[in-house]
Protein backbone atom coordinates (compact mmCIF):
# COMPACT_ATOMS: atom_id res chain seq x y z
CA UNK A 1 -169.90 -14.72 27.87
CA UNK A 2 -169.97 -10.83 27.75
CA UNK A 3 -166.27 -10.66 29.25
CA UNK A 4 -164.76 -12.47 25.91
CA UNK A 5 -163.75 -10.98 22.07
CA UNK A 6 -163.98 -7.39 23.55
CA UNK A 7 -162.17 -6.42 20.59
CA UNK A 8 -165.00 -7.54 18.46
CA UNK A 9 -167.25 -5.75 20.96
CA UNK A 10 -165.48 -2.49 19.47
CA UNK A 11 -165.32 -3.58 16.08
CA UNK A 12 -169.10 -4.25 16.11
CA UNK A 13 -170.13 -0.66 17.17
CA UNK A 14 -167.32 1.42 15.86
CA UNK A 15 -169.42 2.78 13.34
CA UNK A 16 -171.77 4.22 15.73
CA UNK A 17 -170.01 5.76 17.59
CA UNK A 18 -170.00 9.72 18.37
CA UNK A 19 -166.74 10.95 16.34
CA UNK A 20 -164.54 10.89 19.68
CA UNK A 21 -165.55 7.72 20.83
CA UNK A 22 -164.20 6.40 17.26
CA UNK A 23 -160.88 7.63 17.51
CA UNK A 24 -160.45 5.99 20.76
CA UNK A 25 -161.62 2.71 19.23
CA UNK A 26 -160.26 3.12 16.05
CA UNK A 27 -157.44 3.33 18.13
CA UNK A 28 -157.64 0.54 20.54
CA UNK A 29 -158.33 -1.90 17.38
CA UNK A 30 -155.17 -0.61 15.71
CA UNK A 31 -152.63 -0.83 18.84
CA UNK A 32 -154.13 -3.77 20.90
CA UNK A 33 -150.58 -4.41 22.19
CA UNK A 34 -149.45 -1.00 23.15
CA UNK A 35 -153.04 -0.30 25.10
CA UNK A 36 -152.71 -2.79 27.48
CA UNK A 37 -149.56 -0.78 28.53
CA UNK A 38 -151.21 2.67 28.74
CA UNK A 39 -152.99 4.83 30.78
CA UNK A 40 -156.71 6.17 29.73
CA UNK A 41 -155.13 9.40 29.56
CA UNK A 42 -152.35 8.53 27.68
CA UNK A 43 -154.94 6.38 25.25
CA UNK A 44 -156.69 10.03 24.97
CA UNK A 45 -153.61 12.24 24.00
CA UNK A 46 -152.55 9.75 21.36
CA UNK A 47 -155.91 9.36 19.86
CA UNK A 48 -156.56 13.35 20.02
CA UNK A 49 -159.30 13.09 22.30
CA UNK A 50 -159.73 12.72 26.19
CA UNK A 51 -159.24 9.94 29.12
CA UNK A 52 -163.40 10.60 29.85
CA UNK A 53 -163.64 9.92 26.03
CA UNK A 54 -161.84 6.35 27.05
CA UNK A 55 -164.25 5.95 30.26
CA UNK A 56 -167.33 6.24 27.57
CA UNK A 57 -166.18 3.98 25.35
CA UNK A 58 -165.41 1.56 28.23
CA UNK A 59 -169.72 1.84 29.09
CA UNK A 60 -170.12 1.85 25.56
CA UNK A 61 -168.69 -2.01 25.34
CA UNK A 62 -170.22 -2.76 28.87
CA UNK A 63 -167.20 -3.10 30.53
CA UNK A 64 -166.88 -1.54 34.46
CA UNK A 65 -163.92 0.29 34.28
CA UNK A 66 -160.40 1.16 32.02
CA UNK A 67 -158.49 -1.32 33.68
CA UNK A 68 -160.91 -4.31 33.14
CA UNK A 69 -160.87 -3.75 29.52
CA UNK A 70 -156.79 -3.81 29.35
CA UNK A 71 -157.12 -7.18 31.05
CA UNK A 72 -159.65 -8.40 28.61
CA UNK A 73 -157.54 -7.44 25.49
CA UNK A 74 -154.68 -9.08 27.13
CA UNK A 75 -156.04 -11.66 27.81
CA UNK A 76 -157.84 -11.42 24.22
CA UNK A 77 -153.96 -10.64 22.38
CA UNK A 78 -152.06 -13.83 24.41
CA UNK A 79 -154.40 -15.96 22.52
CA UNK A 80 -154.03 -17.36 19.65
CA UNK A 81 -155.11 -14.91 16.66
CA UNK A 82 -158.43 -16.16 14.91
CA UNK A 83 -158.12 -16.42 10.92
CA UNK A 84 -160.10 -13.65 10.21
CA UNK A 85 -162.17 -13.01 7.03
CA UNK A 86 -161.10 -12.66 4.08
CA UNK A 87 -162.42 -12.08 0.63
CA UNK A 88 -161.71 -14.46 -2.67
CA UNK A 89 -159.45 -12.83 -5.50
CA UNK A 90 -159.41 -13.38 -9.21
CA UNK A 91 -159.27 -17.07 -10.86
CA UNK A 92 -158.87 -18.12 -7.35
CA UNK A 93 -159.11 -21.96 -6.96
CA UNK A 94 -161.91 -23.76 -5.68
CA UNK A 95 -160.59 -25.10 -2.54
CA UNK A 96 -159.19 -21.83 -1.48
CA UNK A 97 -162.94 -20.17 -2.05
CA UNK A 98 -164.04 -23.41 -0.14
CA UNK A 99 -161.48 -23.05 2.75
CA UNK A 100 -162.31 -19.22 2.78
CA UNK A 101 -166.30 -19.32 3.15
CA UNK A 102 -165.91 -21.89 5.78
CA UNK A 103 -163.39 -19.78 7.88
CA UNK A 104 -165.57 -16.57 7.77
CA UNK A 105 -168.60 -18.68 8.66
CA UNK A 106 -166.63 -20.12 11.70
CA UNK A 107 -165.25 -16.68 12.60
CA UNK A 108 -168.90 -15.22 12.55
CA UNK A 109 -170.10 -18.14 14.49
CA UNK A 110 -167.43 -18.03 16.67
CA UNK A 111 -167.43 -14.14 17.52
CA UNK A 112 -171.48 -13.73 18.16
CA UNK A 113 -171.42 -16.92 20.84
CA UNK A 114 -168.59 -15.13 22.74
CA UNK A 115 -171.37 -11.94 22.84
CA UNK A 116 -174.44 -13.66 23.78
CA UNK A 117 -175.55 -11.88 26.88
CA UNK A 118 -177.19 -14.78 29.02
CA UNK A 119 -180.09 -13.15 30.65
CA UNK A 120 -181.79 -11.41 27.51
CA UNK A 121 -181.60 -15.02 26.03
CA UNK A 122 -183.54 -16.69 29.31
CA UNK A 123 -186.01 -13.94 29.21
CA UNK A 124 -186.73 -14.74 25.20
CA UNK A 125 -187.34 -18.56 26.01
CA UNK A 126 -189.62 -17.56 28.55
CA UNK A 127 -191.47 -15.08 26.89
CA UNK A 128 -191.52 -17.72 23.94
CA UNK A 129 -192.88 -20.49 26.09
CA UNK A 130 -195.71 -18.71 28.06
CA UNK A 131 -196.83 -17.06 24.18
CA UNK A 132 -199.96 -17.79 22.14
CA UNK A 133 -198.72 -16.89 19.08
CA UNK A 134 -195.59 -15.47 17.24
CA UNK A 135 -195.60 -13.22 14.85
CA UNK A 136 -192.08 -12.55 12.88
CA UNK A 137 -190.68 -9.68 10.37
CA UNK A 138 -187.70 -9.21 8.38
CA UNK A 139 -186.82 -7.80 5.30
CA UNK A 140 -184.39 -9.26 2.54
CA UNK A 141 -181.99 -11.99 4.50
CA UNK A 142 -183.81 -10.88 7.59
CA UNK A 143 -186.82 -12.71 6.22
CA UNK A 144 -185.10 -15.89 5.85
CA UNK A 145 -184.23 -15.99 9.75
CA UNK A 146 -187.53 -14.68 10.59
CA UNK A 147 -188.97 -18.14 8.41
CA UNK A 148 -186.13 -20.26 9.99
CA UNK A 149 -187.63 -19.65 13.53
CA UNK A 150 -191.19 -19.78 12.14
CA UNK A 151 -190.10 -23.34 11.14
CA UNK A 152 -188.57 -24.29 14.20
CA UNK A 153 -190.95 -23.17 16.92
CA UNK A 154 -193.83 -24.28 14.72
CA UNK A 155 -192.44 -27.95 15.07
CA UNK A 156 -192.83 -27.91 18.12
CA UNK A 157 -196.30 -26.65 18.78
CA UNK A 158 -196.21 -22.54 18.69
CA UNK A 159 -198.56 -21.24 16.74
CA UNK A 160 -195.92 -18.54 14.35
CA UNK A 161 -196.93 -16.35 11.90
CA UNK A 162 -194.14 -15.16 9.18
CA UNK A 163 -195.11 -12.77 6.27
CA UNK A 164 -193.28 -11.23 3.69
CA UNK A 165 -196.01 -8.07 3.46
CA UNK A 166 -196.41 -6.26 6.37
CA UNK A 167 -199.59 -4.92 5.40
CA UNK A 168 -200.93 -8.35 5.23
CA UNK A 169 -198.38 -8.55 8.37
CA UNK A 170 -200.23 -5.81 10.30
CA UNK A 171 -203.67 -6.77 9.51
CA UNK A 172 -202.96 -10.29 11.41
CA UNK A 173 -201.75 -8.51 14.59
CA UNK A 174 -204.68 -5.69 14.60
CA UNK A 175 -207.05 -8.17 17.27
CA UNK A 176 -204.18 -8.59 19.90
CA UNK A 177 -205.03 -11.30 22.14
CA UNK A 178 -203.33 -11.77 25.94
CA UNK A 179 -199.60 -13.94 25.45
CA UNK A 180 -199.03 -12.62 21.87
CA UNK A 181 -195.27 -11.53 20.74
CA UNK A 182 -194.25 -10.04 18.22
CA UNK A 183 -190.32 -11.12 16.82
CA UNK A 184 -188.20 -8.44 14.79
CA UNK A 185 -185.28 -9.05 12.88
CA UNK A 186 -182.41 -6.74 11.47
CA UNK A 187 -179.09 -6.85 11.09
CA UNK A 188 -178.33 -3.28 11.39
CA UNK A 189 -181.22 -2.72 14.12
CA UNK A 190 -182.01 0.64 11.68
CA UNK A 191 -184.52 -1.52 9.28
CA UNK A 192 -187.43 1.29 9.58
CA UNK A 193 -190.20 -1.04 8.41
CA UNK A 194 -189.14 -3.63 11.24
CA UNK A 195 -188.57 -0.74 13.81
CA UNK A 196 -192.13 0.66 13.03
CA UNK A 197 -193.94 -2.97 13.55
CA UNK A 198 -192.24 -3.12 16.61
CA UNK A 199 -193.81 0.23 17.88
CA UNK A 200 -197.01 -0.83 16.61
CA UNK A 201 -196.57 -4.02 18.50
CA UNK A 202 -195.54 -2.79 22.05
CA UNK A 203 -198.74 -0.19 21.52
CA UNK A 204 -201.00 -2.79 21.33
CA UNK A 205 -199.38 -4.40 24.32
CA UNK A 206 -197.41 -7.19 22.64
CA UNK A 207 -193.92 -8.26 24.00
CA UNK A 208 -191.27 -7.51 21.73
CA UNK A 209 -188.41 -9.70 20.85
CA UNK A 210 -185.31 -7.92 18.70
CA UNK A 211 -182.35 -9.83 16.87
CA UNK A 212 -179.58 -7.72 15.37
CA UNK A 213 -176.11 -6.75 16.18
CA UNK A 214 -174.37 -5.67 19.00
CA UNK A 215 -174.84 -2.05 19.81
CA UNK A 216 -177.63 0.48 20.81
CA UNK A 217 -179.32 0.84 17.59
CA UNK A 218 -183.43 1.58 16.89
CA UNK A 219 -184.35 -2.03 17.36
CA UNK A 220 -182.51 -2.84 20.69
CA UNK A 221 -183.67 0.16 22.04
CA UNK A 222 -187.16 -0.07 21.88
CA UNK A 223 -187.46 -4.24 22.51
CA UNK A 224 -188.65 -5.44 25.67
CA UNK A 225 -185.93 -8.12 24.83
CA UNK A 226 -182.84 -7.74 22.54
CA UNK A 227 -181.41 -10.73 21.25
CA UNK A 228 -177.44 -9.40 19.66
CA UNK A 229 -175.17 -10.63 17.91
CA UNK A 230 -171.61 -9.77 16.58
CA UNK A 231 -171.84 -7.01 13.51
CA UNK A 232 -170.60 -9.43 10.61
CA UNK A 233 -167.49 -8.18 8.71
CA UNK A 234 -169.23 -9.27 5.02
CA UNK A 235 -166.89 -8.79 2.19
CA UNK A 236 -166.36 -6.80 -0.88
CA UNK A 237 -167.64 -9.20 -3.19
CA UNK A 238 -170.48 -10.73 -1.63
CA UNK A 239 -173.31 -11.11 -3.47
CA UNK A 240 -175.71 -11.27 -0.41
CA UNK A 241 -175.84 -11.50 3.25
CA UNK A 242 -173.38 -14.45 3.68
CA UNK A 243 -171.33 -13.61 7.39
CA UNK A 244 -174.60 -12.10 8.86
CA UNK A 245 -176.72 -14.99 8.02
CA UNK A 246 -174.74 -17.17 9.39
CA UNK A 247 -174.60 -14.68 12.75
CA UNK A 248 -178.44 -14.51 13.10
CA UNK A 249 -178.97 -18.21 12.39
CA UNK A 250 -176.13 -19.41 14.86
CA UNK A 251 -177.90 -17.21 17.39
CA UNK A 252 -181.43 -18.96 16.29
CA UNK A 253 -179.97 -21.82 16.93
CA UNK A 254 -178.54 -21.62 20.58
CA UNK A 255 -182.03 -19.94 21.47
CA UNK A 256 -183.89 -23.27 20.25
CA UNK A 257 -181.86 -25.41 21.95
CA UNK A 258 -182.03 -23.43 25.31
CA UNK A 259 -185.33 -23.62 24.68
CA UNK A 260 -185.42 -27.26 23.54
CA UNK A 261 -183.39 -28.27 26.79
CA UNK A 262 -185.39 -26.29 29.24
CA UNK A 263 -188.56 -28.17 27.90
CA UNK A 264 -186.92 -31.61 27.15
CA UNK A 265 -189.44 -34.10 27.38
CA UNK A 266 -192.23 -32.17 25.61
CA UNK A 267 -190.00 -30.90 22.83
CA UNK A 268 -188.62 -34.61 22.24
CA UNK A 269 -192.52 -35.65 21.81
CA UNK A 270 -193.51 -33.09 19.60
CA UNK A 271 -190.36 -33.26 17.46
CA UNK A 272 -191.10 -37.11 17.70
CA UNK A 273 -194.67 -36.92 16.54
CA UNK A 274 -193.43 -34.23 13.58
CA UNK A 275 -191.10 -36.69 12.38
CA UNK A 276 -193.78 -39.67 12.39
CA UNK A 277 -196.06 -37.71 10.49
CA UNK A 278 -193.50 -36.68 7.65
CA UNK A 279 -192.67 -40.61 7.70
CA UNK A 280 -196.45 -41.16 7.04
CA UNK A 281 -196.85 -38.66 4.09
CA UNK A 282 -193.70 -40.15 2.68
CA UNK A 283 -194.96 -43.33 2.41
């Protein structure tokens, strides 16, 4: 998955980068068509900086070498060209705003699956499996993912603990007991009171599990495991988290299901048995 929408790769981080390293992506993103055609140094003269600059960037976006990343824009250009996102305008008509959500949410969707990094996401599921008990933090529209896997895993039997405080947060975790995991979200990885847990976490021997966005922020350095996904492009007039909702939840999703599937017949059961017992208090 890690060799596709390398241009989103760039895109995701660009605002990270060190100031050369930006020109050469700012770059890249501008003139897809032209790089493909062009040598690292050339890439380097027009952008003002240097060919090692390109070789950086290249690490930067995991990718081996200069050459393999011409081939993956290439191959990324001969495609056809994704909507994109785009923003509603004045008196605009209902359909249109309808037709315009859903596109962003399926370009979102679309752009963190083709970043999912396999390995980091089998680790998580076994980390998940083999733990005693979850505990999850995020702040704002963070908290609403970190409630949405709360929900999930606590369907099927984990024992997940998801609190708005984290006083009250920290104060569950002080007695850490063997299998215990602690689960931060943030969309920018740079969320200091999520970062902080996390230290706090891996001190008292916890494993840590990170979602955010692609790139080496706070968070993803400092998990044990670091769950990415693409840096939303959220628009001018949101009103709140809209693209990078829908990046964090898609990635919940796929997660559970890995999960789900690697533990079939239990899961099955205990989603079974949750569903009978809703039934019951129904009635």
């Amino acid at each position: 998955m890690t060799e596709q929408n390398i241009l989103g790769r760039i895109q995701s981080i660009s605002d990270q980068l060190p100031k050369a390293e930006k020109k050469i992506a700012e770059y890249i993103l501008d003139h897809p068509d032209a790089v493909v055609h062009m040598t690292a140094s050339k890439i380097g003269k027009q952008s003002g900086t240097s060919a090692a600059t390109v070789i950086r960037l290249c690490k930067r976006v995991e990718v081996a070498s200069f050459t393999q990343l011409k081939v993956l824009i290439s191959r990324e250009i001969s495609q056809p060209s994704p909507a994109g996102y785009s923003d509603i305008t004045p008196d605009e008509p209902l359909e249109d705003i309808m037709d315009k959500l859903l596109g962003n949410a399926f370009q979102t969707m679309q752009d963190t699956v083709s970043v999912i990094k396999e390995q980091p996401l089998l680790e998580a599921v076994e980390v998940l499996k083999s733990s005693s008990i979850v505990y999850l933090y995020g702040i704002g529209a963070s908290h609403l993912v970190a409630e949405n896997i709360a929900h999930k895993w606590s369907r099927i039997g984990k024992t997940c603990i998801s609190l708005s405080d984290p006083h009250a947060l920290l104060s569950a975790m002080s007695a850490p007991k063997e299998g215990q995991v602690f689960f931060g979200i943030s969309n920018s990885g740079e969320t200091k009171e999520v970062v902080r847990i996390l230290e706090l976490a891996k001190q008292n021997g916890y494993k840590t599990i990170a979602l955010t966005q692609f790139g080496k922020n706070s968070l993803t350095k400092k998990a044990d495991i670091s769950l990415q996904h693409v840096r939303a492009q959220e628009e001018a007039l949101r009103s709140a988290a809209t693209s990078s909702l829908h990046a964090q939840f898609i990635l919940v999703d796929i997660l559970f299901y890995v999960y789900a599937s690697k533990n079939y017949d239990k899961i099955t059961d205990l989603i079974r048995r949750s569903r009978e017992q809703i039934d019951q208090y129904s009635q």
